[in-house]
Each structure stands twice: as structure tokens, then as C-alpha cells.
PDB file of N, CA and C in Angstrom:
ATOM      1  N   UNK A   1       1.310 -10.474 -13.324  1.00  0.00           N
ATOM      2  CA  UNK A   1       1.225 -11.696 -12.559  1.00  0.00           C
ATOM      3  C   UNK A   1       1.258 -11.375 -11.068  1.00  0.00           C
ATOM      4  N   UNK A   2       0.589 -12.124 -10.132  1.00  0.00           N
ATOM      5  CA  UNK A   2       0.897 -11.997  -8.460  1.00  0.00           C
ATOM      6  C   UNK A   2       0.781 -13.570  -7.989  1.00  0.00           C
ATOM      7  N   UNK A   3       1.604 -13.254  -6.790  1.00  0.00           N
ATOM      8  CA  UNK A   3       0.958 -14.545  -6.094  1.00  0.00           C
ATOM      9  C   UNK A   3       0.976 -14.492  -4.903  1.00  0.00           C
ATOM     10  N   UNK A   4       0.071 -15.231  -4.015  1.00  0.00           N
ATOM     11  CA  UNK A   4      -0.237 -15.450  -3.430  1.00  0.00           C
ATOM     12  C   UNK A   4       0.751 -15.659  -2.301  1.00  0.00           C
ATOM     13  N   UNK A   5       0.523 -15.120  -0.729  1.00  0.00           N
ATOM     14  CA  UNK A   5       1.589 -15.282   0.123  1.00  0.00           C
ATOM     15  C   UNK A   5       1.470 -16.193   1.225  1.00  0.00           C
ATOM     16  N   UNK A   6       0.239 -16.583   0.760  1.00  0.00           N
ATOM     17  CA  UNK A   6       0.095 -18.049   2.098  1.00  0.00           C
ATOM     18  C   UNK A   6       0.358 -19.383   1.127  1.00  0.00           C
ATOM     19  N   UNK A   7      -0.010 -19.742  -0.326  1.00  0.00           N
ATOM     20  CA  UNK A   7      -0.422 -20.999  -0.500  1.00  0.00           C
ATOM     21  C   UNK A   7       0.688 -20.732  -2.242  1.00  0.00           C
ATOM     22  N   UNK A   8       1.560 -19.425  -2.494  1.00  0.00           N
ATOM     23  CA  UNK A   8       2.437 -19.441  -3.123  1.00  0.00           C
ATOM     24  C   UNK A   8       2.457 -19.604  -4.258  1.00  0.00           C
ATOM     25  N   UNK A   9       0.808 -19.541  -5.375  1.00  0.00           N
ATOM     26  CA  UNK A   9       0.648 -20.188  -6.404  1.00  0.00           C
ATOM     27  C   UNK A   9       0.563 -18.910  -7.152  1.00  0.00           C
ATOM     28  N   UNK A  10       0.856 -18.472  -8.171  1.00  0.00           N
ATOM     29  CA  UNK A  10       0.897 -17.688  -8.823  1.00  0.00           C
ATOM     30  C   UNK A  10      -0.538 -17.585 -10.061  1.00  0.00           C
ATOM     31  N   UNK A  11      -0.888 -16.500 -10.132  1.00  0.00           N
ATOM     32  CA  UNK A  11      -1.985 -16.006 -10.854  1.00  0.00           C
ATOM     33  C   UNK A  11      -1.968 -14.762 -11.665  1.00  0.00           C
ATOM     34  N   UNK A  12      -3.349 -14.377 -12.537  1.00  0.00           N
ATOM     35  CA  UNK A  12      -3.175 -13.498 -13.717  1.00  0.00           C
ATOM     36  C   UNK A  12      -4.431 -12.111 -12.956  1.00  0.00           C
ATOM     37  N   UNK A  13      -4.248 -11.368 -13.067  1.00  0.00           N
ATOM     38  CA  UNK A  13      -5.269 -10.257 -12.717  1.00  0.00           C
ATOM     39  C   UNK A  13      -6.712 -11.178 -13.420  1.00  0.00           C
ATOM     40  N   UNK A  14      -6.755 -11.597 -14.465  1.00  0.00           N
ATOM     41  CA  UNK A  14      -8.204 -11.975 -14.467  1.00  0.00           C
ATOM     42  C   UNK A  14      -8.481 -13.196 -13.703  1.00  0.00           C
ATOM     43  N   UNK A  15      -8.083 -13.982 -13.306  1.00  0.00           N
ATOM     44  CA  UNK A  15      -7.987 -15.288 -13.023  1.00  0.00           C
ATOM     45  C   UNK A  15      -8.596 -14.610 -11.587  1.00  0.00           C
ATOM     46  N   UNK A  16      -7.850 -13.594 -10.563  1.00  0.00           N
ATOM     47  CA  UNK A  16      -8.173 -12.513  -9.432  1.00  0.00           C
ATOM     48  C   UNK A  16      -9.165 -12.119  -9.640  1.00  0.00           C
ATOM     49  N   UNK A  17     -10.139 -11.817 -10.444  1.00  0.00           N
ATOM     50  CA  UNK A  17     -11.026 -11.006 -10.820  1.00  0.00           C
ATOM     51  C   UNK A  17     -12.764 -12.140 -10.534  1.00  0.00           C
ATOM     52  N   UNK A  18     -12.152 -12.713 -10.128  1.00  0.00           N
ATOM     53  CA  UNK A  18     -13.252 -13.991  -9.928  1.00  0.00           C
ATOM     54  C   UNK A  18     -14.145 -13.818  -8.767  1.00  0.00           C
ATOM     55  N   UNK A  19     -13.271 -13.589  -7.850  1.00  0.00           N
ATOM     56  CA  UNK A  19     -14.143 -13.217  -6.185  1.00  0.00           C
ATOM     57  C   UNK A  19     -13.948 -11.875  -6.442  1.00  0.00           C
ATOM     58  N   UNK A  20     -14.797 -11.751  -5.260  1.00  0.00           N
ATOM     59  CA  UNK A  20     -15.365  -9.981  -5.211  1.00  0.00           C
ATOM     60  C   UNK A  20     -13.687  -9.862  -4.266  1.00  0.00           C
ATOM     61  N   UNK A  21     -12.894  -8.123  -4.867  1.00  0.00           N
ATOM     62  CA  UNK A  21     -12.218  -7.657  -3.774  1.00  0.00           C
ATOM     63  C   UNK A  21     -11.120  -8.163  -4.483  1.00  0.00           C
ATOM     64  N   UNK A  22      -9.659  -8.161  -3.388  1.00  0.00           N
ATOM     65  CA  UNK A  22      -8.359  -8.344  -3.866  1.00  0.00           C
ATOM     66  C   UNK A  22      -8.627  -9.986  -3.026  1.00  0.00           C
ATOM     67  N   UNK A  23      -8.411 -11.126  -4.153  1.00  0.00           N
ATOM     68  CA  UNK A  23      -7.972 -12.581  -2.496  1.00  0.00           C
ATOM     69  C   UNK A  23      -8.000 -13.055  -4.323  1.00  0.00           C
ATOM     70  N   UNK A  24      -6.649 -14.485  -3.455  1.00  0.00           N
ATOM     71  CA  UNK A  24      -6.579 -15.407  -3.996  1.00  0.00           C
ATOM     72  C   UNK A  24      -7.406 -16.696  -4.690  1.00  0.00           C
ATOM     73  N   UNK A  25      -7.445 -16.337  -5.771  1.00  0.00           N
ATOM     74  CA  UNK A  25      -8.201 -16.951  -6.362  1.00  0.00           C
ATOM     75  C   UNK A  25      -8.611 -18.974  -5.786  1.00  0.00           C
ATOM     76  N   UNK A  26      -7.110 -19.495  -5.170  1.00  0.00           N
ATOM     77  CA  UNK A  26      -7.204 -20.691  -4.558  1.00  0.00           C
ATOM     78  C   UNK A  26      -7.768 -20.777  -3.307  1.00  0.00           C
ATOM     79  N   UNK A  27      -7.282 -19.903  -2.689  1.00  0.00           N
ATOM     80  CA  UNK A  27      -7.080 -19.898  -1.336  1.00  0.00           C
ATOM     81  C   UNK A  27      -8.268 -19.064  -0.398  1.00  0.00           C
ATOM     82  N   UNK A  28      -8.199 -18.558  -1.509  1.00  0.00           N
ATOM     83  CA  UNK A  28      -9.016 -17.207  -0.667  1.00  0.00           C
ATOM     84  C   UNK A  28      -8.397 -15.764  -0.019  1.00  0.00           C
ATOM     85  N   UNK A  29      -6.886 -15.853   0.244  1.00  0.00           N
ATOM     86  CA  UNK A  29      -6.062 -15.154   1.245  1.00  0.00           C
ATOM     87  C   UNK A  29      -6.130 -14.053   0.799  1.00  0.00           C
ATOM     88  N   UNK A  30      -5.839 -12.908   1.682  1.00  0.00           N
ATOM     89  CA  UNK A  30      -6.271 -11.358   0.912  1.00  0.00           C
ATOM     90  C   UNK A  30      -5.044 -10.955   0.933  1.00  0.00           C
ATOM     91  N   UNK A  31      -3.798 -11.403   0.779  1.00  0.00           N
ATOM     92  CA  UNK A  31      -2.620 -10.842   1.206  1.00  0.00           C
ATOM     93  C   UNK A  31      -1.854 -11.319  -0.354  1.00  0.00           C
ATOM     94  N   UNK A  32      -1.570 -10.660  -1.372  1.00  0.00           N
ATOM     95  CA  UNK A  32      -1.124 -11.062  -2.825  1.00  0.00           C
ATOM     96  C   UNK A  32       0.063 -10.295  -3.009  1.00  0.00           C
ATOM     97  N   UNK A  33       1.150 -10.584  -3.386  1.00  0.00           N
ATOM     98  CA  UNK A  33       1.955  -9.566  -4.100  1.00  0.00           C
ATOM     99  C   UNK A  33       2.097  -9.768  -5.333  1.00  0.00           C
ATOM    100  N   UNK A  34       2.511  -8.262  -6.033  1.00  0.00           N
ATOM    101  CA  UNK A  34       2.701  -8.407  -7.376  1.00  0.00           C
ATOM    102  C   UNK A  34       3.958  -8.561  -8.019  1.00  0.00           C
ATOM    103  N   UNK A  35       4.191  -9.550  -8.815  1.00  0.00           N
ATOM    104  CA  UNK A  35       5.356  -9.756  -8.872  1.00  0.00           C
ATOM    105  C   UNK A  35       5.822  -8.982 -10.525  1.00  0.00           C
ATOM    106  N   UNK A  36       7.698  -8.958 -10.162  1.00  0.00           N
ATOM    107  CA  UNK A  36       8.023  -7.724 -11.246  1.00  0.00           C
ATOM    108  C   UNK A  36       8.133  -8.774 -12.532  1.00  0.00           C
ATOM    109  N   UNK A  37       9.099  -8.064 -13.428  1.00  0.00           N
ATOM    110  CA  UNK A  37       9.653  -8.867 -15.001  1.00  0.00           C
ATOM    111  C   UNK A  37      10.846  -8.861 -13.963  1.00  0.00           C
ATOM    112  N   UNK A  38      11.252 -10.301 -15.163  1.00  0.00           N
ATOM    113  CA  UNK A  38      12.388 -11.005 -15.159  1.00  0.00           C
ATOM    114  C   UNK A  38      13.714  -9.828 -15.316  1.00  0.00           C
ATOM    115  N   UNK A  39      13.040  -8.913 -16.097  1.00  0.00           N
ATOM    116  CA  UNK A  39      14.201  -7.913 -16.553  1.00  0.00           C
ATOM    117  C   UNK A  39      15.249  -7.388 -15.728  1.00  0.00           C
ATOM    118  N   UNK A  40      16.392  -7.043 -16.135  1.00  0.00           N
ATOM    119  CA  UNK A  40      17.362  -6.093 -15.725  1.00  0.00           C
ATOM    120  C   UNK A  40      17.401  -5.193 -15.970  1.00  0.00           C
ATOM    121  N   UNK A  41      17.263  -3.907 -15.373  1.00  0.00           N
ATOM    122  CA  UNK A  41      17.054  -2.342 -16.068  1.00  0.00           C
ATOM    123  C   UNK A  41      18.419  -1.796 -15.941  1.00  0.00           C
ATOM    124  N   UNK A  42      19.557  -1.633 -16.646  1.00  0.00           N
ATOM    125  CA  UNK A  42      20.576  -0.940 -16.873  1.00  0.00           C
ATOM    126  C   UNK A  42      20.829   0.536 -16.694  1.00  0.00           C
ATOM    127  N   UNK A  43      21.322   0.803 -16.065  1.00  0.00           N
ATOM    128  CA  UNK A  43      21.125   2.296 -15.859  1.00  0.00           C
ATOM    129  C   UNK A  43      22.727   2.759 -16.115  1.00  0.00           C
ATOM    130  N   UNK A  44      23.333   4.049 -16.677  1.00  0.00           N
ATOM    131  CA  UNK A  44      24.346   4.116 -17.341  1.00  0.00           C
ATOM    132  C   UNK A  44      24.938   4.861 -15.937  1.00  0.00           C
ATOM    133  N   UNK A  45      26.235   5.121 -15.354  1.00  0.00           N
ATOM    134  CA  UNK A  45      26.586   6.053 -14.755  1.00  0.00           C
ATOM    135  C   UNK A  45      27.104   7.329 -15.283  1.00  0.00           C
ATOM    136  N   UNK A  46      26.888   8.309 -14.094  1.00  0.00           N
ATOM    137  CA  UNK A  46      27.686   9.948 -14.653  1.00  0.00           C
ATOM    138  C   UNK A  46      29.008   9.866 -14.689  1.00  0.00           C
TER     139      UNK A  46
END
């Protein structure tokens, strides 16, 4: 998933895949981040 950093709407790599290049599928904006999982990664200590 990413979204968008001007207009905040969230999208799917194919949904992106529409216009030529990296831009928001709404907006147009070329500026996207990708966003992580919900997850918590646990890491044990030494």
C-alpha cells in the first residue's frame, strides 16, 4: 500500500500503475510513501 503526501489517500501498486512513472493515481503528485504492516516485530534481548 502507499499514499500519497499531498492529497493523503491511500492506494495499491496497481491502482499506481495507471500513469506512466511513480504519481498519484488522484492527484497526480510524484511524492508517495510506502507505507509499512500494522505489525510489531519482537525482537528477543541478549
Amino acid at each position: 500500500m502507499y499514499k500519497c503526501a499531498k492529497c493523503g489517500k491511500e492506494f495499491s501498486k496497481e491502482e499506481m500503475e495507471i500513469l506512466p512513472g511513480v504519481k498519484c493515481p488522484y492527484c497526480g503528485w510524484r511524492i508517495v510513501i510506502k507505507l509499512r504492516a500494522p505489525t510489531v516485530k519482537r525482537v528477543r534481548a541478549i
